[in-house]
C-alpha atoms as a PDB file:
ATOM      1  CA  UNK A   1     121.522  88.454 155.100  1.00  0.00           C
ATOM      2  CA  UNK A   2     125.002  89.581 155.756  1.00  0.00           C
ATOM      3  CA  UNK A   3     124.994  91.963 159.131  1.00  0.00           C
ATOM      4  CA  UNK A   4     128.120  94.080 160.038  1.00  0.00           C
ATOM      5  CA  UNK A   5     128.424  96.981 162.691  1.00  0.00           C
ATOM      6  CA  UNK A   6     131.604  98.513 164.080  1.00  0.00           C
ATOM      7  CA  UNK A   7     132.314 100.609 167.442  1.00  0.00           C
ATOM      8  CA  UNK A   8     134.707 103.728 167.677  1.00  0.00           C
ATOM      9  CA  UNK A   9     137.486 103.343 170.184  1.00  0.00           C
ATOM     10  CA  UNK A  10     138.024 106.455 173.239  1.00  0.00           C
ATOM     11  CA  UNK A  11     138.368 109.043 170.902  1.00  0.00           C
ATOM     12  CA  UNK A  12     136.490 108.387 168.145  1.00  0.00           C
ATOM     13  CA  UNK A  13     139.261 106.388 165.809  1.00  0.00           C
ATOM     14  CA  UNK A  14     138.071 103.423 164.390  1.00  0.00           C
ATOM     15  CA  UNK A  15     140.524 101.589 162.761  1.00  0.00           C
ATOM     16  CA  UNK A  16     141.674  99.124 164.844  1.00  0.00           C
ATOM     17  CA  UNK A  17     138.240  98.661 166.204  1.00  0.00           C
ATOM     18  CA  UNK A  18     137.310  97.580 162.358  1.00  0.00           C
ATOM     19  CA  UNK A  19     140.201  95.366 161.446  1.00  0.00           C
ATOM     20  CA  UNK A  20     138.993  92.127 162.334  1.00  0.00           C
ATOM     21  CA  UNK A  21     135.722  92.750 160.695  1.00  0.00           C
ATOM     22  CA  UNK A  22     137.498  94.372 157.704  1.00  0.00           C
ATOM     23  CA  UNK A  23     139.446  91.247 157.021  1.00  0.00           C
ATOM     24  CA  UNK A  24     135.935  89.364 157.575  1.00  0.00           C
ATOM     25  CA  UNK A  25     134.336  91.166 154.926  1.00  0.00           C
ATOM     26  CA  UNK A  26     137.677  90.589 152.225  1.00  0.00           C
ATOM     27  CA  UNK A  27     137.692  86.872 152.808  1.00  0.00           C
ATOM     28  CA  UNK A  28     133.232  86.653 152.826  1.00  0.00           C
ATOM     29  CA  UNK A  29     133.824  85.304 149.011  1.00  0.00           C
ATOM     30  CA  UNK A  30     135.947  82.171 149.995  1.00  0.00           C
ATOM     31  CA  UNK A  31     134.204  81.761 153.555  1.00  0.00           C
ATOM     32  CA  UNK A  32     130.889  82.768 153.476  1.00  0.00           C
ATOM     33  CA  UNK A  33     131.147  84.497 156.847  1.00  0.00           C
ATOM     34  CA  UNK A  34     127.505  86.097 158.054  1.00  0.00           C
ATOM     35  CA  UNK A  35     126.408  88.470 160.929  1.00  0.00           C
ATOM     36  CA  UNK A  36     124.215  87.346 163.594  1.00  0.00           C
ATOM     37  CA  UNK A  37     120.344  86.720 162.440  1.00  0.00           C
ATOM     38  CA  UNK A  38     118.571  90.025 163.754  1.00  0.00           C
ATOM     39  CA  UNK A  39     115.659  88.058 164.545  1.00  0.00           C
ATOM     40  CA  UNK A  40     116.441  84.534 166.045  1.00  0.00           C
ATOM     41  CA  UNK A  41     112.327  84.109 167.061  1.00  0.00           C
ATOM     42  CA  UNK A  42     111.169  84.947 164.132  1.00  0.00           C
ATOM     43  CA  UNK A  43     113.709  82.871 161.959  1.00  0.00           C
ATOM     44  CA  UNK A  44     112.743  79.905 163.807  1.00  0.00           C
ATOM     45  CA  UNK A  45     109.314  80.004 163.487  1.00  0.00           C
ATOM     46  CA  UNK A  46     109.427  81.224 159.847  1.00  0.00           C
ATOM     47  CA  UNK A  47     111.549  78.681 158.467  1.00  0.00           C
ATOM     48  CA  UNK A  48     111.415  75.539 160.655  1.00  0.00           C
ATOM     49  CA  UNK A  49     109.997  72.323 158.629  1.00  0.00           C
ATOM     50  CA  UNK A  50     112.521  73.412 155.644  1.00  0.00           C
ATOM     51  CA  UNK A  51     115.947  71.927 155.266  1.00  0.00           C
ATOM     52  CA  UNK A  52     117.510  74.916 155.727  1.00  0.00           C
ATOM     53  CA  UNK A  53     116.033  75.840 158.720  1.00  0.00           C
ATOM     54  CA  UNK A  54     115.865  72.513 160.272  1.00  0.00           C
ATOM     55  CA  UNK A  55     119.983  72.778 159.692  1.00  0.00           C
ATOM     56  CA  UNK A  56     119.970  75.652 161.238  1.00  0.00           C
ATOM     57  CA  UNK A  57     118.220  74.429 164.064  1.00  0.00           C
ATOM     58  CA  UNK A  58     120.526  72.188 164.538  1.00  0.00           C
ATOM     59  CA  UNK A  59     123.212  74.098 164.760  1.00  0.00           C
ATOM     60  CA  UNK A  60     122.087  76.932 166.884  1.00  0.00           C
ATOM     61  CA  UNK A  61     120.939  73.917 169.321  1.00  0.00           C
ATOM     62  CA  UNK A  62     124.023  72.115 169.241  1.00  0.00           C
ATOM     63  CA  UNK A  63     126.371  75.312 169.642  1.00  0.00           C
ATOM     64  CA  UNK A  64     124.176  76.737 172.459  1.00  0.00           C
ATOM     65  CA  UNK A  65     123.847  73.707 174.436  1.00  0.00           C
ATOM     66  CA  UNK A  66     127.349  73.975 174.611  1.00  0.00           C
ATOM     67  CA  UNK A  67     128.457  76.993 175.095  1.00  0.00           C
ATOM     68  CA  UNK A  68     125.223  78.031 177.845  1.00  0.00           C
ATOM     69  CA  UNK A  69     124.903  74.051 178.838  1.00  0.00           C
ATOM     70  CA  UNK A  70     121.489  73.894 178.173  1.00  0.00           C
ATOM     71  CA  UNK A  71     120.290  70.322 176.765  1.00  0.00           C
ATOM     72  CA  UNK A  72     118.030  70.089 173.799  1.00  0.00           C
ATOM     73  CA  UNK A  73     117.306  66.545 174.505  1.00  0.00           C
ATOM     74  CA  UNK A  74     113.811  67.307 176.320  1.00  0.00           C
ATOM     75  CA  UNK A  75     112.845  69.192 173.334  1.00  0.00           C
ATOM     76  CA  UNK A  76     113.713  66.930 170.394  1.00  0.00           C
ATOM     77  CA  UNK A  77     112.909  63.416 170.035  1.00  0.00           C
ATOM     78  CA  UNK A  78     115.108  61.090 170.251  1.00  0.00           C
ATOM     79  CA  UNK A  79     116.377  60.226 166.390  1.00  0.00           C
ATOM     80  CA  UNK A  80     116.702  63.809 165.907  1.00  0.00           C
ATOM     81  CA  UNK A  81     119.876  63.588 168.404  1.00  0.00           C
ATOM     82  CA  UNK A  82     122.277  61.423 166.181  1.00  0.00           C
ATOM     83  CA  UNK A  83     121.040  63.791 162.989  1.00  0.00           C
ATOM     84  CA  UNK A  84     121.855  67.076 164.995  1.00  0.00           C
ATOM     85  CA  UNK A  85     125.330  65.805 166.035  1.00  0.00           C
ATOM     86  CA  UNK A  86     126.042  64.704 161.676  1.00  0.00           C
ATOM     87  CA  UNK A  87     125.044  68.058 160.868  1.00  0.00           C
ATOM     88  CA  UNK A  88     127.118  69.916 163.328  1.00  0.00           C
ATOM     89  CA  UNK A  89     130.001  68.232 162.242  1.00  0.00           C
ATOM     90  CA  UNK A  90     129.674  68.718 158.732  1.00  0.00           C
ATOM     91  CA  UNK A  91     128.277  72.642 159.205  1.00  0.00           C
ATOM     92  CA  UNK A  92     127.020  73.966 155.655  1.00  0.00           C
ATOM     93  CA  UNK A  93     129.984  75.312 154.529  1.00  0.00           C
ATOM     94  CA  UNK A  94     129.850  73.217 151.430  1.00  0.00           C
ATOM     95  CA  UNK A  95     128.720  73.282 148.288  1.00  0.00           C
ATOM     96  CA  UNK A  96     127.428  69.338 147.578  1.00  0.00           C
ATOM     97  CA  UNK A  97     126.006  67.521 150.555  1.00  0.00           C
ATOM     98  CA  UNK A  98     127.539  64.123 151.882  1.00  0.00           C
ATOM     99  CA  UNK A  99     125.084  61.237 151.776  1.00  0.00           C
ATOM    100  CA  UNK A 100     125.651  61.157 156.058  1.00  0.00           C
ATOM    101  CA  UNK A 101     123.991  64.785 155.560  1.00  0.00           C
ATOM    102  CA  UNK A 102     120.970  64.144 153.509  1.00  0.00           C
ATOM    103  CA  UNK A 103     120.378  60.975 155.769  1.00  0.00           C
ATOM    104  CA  UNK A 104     120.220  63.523 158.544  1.00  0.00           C
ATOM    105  CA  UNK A 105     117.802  66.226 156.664  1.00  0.00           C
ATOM    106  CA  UNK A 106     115.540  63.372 156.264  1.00  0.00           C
ATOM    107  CA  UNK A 107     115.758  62.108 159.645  1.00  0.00           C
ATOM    108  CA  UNK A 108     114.794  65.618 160.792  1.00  0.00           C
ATOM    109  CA  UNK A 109     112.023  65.385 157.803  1.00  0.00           C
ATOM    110  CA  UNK A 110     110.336  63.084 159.559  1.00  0.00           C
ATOM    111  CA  UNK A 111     110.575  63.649 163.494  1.00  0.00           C
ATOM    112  CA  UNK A 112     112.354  66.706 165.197  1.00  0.00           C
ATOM    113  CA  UNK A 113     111.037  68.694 168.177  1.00  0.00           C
ATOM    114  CA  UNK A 114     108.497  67.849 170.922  1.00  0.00           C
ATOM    115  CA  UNK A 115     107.293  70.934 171.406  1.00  0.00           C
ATOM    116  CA  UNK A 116     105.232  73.544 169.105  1.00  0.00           C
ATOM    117  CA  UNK A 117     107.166  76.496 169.471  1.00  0.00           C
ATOM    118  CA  UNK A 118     110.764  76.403 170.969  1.00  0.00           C
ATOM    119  CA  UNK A 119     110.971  79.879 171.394  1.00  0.00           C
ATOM    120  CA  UNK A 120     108.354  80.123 173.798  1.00  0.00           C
ATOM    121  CA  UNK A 121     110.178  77.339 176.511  1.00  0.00           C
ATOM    122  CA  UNK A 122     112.953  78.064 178.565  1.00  0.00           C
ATOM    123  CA  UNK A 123     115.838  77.850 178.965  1.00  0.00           C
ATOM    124  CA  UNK A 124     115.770  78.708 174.675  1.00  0.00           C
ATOM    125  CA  UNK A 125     113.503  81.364 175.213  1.00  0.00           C
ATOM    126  CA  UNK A 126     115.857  83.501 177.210  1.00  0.00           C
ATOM    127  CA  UNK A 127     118.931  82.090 174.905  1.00  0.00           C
ATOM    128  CA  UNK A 128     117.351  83.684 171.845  1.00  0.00           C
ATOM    129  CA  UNK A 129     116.195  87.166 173.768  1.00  0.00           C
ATOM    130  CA  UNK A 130     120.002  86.931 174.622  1.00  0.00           C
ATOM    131  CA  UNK A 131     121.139  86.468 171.332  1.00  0.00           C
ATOM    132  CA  UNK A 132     119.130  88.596 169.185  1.00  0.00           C
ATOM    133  CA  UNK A 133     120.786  92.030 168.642  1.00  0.00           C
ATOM    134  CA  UNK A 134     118.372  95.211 170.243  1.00  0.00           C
ATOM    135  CA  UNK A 135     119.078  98.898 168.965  1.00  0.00           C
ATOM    136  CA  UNK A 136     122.724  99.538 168.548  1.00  0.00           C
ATOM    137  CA  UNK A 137     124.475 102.198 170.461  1.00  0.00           C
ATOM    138  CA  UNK A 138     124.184 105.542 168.273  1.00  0.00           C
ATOM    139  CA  UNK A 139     127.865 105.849 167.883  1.00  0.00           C
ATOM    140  CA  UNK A 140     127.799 102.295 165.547  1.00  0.00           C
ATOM    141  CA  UNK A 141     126.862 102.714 162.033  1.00  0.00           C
ATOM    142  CA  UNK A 142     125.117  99.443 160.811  1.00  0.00           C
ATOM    143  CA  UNK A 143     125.914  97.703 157.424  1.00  0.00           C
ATOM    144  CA  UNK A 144     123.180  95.582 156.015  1.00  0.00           C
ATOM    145  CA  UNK A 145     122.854  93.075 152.878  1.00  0.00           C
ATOM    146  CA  UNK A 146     119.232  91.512 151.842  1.00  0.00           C
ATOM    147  CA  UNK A 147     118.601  89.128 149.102  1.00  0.00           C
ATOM    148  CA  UNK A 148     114.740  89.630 147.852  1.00  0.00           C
ATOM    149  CA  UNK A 149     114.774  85.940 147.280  1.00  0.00           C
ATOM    150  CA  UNK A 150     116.311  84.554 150.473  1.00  0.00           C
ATOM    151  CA  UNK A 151     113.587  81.692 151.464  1.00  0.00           C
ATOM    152  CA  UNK A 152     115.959  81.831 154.620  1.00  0.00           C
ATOM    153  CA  UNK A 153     116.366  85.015 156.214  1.00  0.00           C
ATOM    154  CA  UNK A 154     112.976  86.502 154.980  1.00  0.00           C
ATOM    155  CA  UNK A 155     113.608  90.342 153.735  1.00  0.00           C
ATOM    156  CA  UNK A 156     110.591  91.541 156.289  1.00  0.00           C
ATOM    157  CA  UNK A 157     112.871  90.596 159.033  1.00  0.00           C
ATOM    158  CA  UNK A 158     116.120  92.457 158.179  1.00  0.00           C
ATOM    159  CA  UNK A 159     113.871  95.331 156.689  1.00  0.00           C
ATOM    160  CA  UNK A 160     112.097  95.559 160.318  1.00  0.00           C
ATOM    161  CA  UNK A 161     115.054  95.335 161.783  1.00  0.00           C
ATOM    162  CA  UNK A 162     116.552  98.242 159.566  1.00  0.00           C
ATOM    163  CA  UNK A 163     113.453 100.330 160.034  1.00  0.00           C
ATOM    164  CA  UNK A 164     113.201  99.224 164.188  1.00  0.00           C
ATOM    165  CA  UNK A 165     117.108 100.904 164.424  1.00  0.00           C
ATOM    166  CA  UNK A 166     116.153 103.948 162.239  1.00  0.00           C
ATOM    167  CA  UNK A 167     113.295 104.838 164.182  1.00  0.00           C
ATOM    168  CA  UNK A 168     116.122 104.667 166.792  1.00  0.00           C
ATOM    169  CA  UNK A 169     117.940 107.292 164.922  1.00  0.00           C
ATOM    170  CA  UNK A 170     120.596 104.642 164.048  1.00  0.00           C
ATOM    171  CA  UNK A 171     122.574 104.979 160.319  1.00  0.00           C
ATOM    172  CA  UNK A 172     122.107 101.808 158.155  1.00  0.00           C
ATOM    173  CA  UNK A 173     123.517 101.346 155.049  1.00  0.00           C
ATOM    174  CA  UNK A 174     121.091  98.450 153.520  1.00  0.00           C
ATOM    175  CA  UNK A 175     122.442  97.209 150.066  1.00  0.00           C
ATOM    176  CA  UNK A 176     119.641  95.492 148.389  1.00  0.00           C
ATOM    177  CA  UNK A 177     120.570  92.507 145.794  1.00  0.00           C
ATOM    178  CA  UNK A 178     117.662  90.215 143.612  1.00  0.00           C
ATOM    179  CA  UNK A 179     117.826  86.468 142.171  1.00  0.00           C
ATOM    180  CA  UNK A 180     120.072  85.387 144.826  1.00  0.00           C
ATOM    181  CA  UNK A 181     119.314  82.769 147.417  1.00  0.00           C
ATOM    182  CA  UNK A 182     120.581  82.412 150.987  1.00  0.00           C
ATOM    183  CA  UNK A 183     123.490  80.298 150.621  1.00  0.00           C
ATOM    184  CA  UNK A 184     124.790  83.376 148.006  1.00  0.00           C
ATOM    185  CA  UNK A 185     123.982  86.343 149.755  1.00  0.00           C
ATOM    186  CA  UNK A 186     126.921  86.584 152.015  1.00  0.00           C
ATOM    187  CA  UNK A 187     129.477  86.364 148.413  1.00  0.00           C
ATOM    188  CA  UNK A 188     127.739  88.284 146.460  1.00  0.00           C
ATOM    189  CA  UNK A 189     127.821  91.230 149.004  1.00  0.00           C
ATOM    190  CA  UNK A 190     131.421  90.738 149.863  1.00  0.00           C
ATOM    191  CA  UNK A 191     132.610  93.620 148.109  1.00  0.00           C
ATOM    192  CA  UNK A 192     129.882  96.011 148.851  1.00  0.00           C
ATOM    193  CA  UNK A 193     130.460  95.025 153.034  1.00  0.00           C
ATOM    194  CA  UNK A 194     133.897  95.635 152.215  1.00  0.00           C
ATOM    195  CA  UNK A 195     133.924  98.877 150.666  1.00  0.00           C
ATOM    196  CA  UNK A 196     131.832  99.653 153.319  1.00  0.00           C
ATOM    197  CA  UNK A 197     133.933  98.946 155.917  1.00  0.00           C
ATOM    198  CA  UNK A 198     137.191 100.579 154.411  1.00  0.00           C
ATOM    199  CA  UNK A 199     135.098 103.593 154.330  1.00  0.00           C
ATOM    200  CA  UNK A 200     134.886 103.594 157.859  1.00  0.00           C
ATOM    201  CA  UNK A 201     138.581 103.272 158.297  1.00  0.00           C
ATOM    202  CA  UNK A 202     139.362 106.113 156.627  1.00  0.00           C
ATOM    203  CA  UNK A 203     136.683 108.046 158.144  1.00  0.00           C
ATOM    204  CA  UNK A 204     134.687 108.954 155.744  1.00  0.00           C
ATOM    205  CA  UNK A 205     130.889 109.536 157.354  1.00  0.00           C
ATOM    206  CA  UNK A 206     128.024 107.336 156.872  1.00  0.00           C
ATOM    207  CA  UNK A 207     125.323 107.243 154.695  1.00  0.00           C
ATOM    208  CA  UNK A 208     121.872 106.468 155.535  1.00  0.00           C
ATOM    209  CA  UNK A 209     119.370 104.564 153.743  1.00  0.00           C
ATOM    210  CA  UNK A 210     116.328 105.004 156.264  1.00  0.00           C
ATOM    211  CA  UNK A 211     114.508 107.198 154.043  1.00  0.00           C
ATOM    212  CA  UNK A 212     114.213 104.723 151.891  1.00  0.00           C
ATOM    213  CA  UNK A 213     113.859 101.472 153.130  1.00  0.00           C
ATOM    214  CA  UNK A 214     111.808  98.631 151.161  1.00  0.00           C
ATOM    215  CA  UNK A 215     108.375  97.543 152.159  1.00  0.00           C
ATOM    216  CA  UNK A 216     108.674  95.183 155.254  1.00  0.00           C
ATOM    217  CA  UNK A 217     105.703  93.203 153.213  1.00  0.00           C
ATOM    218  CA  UNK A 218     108.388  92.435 150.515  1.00  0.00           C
ATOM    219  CA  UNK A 219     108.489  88.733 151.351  1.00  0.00           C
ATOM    220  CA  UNK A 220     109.405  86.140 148.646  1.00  0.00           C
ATOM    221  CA  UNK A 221     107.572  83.406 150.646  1.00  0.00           C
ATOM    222  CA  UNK A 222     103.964  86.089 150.376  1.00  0.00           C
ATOM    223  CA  UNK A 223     104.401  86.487 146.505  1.00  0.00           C
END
């Protein structure tokens, strides 16, 4: 799921507002560069056990005990520590995985946390809630992309979230792409994000795709 919103400056231009994130979206194809999940709960407990989300696990665990200095090391055992540290030094930013990285995905195979559900004990129950985007102001259109066949970021989560900010009366552009897994989603959808956001530099108005969102039900991992 690629996730992109922008904010209008004091009278209402946006253009330098949007040219970080316009430069983001023209270099997704080379870096793979991804909005925040809009549902951090849910995408742990939906996808923790798998590789992928046991890597991204990691990650969020690593990067937030640093940056809120919160230690993970009373909810994981102790093996999973080492494999944590491998894979947030090697990120997934690559194609082929290093033998020091599939060691570590089957170290966390085998043993990771100490608890059921991490998002119900603190102090990573009030990281997430912190973390995890609410409705956006009503001045901030909201660009979307959804693979049908992410395993990762399940489509009922981004199309709840897209239906929870219409509801708000928000504007969300959701673009909609098939046969493409998680790891793809973010190049694939390059251009669209892009075009998207150049519209919004030259000021041309939104459009809205809220009355006609998908089924939230439309879940690869349900089919």
């Amino acid at each position: 799921m690629l996730c992109g919103a922008i904010r209008r400056r004091p009278g209402g231009d946006v253009r330098g507002a949007i040219g970080v994130q316009l430069h983001a979206g023209a270099q997704a194809g080379r870096r793979r560069r991804r909005g925040p999940a809009t549902d951090l709960a849910q995408l742990f407990r939906d996808d923790l056990g798998t590789t992928g989300g046991n890597n991204l696990a990691a990650l969020t665990l690593w990067s937030w005990s640093r940056v809120y200095g919160a230690s993970f090391s009373n909810v994981v055992v102790p093996s999973a520590v080492p494999a944590i540290d491998t894979i947030a030094a090697r990120c997934l930013d690559t194609v082929f995985s290093s033998s020091a990285k599939k060691k570590a995905d089957v170290s966390l195979s085998q043993a990771y946390f100490t608890v059921p559900d991490i998002t119900r004990v603190e102090p990573w129950k009030s990281i997430i809630l912190r973390n995890t985007p609410g409705v956006l102001p009503r001045s901030v259109p909201l660009f979307l992309s959804q693979s049908t066949t992410d395993e990762v970021v399940r489509p009922s989560v981004t199309f709840a979230f897209a239906r929870k900010q219409c509801e708000a009366g928000r504007t969300v552009d959701l673009d909609v792409i098939t046969g493409v897994t998680h790891e793809w989603t973010a190049i694939k959808t390059a251009d669209a994000a892009f075009r998207w956001l150049q519209d919004r530099m030259n000021g041309v108005p939104p459009l809205s795709d809220c009355g006609r969102l998908p089924s939230i039900e439309a879940d690869p991992a349900k089919a």
